[in-house]
Protein backbone atom coordinates (compact mmCIF):
# COMPACT_ATOMS: atom_id res chain seq x y z
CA UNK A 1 -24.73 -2.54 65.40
CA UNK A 2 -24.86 -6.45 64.08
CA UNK A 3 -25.76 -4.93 60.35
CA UNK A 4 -22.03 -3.09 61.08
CA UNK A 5 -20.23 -6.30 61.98
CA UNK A 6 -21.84 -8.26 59.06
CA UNK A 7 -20.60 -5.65 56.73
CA UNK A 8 -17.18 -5.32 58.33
CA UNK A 9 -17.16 -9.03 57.91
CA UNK A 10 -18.20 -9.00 54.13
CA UNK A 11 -15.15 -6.36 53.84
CA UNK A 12 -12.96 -8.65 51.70
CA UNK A 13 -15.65 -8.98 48.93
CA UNK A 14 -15.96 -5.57 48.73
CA UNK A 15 -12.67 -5.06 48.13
CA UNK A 16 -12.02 -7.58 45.53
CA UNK A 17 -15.69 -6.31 44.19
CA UNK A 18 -14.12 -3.11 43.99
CA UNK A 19 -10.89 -4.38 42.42
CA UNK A 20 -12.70 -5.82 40.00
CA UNK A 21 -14.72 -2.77 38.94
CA UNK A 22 -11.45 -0.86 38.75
CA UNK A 23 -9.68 -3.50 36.23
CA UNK A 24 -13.24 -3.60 33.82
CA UNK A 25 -12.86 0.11 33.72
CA UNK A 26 -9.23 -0.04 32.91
CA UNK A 27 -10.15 -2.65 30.16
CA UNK A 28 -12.44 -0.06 29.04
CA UNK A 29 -10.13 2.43 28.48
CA UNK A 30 -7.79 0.56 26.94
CA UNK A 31 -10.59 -0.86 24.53
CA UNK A 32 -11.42 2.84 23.42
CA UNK A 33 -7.88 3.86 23.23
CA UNK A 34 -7.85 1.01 20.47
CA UNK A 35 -10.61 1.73 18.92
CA UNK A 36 -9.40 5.45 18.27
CA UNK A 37 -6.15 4.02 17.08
CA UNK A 38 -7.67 1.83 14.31
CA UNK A 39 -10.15 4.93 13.56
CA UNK A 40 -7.27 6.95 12.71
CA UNK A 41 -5.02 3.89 11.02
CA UNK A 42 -8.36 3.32 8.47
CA UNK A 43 -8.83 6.85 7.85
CA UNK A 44 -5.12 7.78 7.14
CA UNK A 45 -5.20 4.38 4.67
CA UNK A 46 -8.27 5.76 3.10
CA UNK A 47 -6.48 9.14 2.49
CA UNK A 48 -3.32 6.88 0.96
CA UNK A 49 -5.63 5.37 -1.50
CA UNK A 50 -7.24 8.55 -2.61
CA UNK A 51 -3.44 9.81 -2.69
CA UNK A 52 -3.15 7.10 -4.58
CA UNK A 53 -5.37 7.79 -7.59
CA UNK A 54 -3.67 10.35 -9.48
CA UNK A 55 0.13 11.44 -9.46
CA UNK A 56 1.46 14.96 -9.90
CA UNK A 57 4.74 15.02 -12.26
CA UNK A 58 7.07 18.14 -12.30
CA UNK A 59 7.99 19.24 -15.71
CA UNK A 60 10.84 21.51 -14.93
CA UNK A 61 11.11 22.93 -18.36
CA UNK A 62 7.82 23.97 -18.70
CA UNK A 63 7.61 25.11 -15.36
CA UNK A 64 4.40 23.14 -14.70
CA UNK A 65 3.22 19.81 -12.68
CA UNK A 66 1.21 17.06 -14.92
CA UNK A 67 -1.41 15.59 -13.09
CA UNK A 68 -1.76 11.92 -14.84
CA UNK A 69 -4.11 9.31 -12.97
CA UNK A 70 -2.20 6.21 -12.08
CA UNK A 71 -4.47 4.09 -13.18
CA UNK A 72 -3.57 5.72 -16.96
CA UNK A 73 0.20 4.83 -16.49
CA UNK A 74 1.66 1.71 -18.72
CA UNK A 75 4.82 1.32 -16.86
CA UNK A 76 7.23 3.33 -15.22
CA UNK A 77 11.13 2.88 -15.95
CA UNK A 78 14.37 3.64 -13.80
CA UNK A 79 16.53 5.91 -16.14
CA UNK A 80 19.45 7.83 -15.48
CA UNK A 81 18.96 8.91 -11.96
CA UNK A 82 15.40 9.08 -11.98
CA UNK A 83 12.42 7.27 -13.77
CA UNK A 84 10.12 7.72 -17.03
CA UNK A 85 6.54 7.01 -16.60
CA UNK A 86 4.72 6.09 -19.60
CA UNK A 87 1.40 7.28 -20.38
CA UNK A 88 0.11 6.27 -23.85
CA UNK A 89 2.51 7.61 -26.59
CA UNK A 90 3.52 10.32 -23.43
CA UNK A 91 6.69 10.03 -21.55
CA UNK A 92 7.03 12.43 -18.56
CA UNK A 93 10.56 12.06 -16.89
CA UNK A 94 10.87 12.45 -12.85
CA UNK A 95 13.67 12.89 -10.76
CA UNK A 96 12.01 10.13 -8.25
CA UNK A 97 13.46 6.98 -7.66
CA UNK A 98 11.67 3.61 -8.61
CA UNK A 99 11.23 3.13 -5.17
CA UNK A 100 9.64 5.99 -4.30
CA UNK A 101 6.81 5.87 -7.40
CA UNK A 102 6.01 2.22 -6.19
CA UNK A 103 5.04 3.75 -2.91
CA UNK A 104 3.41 6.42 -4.72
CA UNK A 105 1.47 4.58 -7.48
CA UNK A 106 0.58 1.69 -4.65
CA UNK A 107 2.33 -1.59 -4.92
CA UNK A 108 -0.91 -3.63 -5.52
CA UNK A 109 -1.26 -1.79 -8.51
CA UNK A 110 1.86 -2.30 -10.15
CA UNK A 111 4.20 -5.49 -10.63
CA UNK A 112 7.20 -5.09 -9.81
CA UNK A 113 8.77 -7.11 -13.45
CA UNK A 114 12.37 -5.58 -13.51
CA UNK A 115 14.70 -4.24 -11.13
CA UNK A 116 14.21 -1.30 -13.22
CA UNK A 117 10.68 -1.68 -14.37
CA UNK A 118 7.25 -1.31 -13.01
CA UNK A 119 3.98 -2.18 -14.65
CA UNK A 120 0.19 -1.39 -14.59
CA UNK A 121 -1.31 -4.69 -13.39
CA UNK A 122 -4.57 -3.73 -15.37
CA UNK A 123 -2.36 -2.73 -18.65
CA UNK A 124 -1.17 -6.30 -19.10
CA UNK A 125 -2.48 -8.42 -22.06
CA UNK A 126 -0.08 -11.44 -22.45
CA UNK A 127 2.73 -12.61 -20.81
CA UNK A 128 4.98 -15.28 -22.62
CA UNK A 129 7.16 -17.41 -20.79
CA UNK A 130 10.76 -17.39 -22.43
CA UNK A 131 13.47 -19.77 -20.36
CA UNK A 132 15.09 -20.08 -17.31
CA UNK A 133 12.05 -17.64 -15.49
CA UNK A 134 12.18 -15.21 -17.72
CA UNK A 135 9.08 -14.02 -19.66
CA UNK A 136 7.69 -10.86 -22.04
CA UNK A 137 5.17 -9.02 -20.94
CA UNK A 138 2.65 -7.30 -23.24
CA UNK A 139 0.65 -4.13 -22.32
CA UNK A 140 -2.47 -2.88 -24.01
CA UNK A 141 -0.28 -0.34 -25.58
CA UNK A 142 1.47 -2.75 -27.61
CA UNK A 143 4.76 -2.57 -25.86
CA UNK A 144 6.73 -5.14 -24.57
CA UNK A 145 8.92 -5.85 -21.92
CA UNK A 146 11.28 -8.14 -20.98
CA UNK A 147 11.12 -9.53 -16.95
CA UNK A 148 13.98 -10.38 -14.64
CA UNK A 149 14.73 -13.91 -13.38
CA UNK A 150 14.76 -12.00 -9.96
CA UNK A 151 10.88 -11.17 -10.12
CA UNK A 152 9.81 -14.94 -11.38
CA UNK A 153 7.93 -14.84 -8.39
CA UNK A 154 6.20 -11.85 -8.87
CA UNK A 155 5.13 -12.57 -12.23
CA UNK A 156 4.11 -15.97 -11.29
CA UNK A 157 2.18 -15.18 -8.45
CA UNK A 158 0.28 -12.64 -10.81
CA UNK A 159 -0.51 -15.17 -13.22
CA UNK A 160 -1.75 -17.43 -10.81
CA UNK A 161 -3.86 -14.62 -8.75
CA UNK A 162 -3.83 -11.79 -11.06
């Protein structure tokens, strides 16, 4: 009967004891709960960047999609309603907007030079400053193109981090 009163008396610990158990399991799940949610964020970026790697372009005439790697692309040009991606001495048009091939194509790697143009960060050879911001950018190809004062920044922070 006196091992009965001592526990009775010892009741508050096990209650906070068992409080605390409760709140280290809650922790728990909440820990695992987290750790699913970055499984799945990781795995749905590693399925972006593997989306990432080639590009599938509608040729509406032909009736057929060109599959063109975007590492292969020179630059990619807003024109009439839609863009022109360059691909060596290969145009293919699309009826996407700029916008929507620098989510496709991944914004790390293409610059952003132009409102209306987008280059292959690897394609660059030589960029020449001109005034007031401005400079020409040379690709591998040969061509050049002129940037916007807008994307100074841009082109800036490429030369300085590539």
């Amino acid at each position: 009967m006196d091992d009965l009163r001592e526990i009775s008396k010892d009741r508050p610990f096990f209650d906070a004891l068992d409080q605390v158990c409760r709140r280290v399991e809650e922790q728990l799940d909440r820990v695992q709960k987290h750790e699913g949610i970055l499984a799945r964020i990781a795995e749905l970026h590693d399925l972006s960047n593997r989306a990432r790697d080639r590009i599938a372009i509608e040729d509406r005439k032909r009736g057929v999609f060109h599959i063109v790697r975007t590492g292969e692309i020179d630059w990619i040009e807003a024109k009439d309603g839609g863009v022109l991606i360059h691909v060596g001495k290969e145009t293919f048009p699309s009826r996407r907007t700029l916008g929507e091939m620098e989510t496709c194509v991944g914004p790390g790697a293409f610059l952003r030079v132009h409102r209306s143009v987008l280059v292959n960060r690897a394609r660059i050879r030589t960029v020449q400053p001109l005034w007031k911001g401005e400079y020409i950018v040379t690709l591998a190809s040969g061509r050049s193109i002129g940037t916007g004062r807008t994307y100074r920044e841009a082109v800036e922070g490429f030369l300085n981090c590539g």
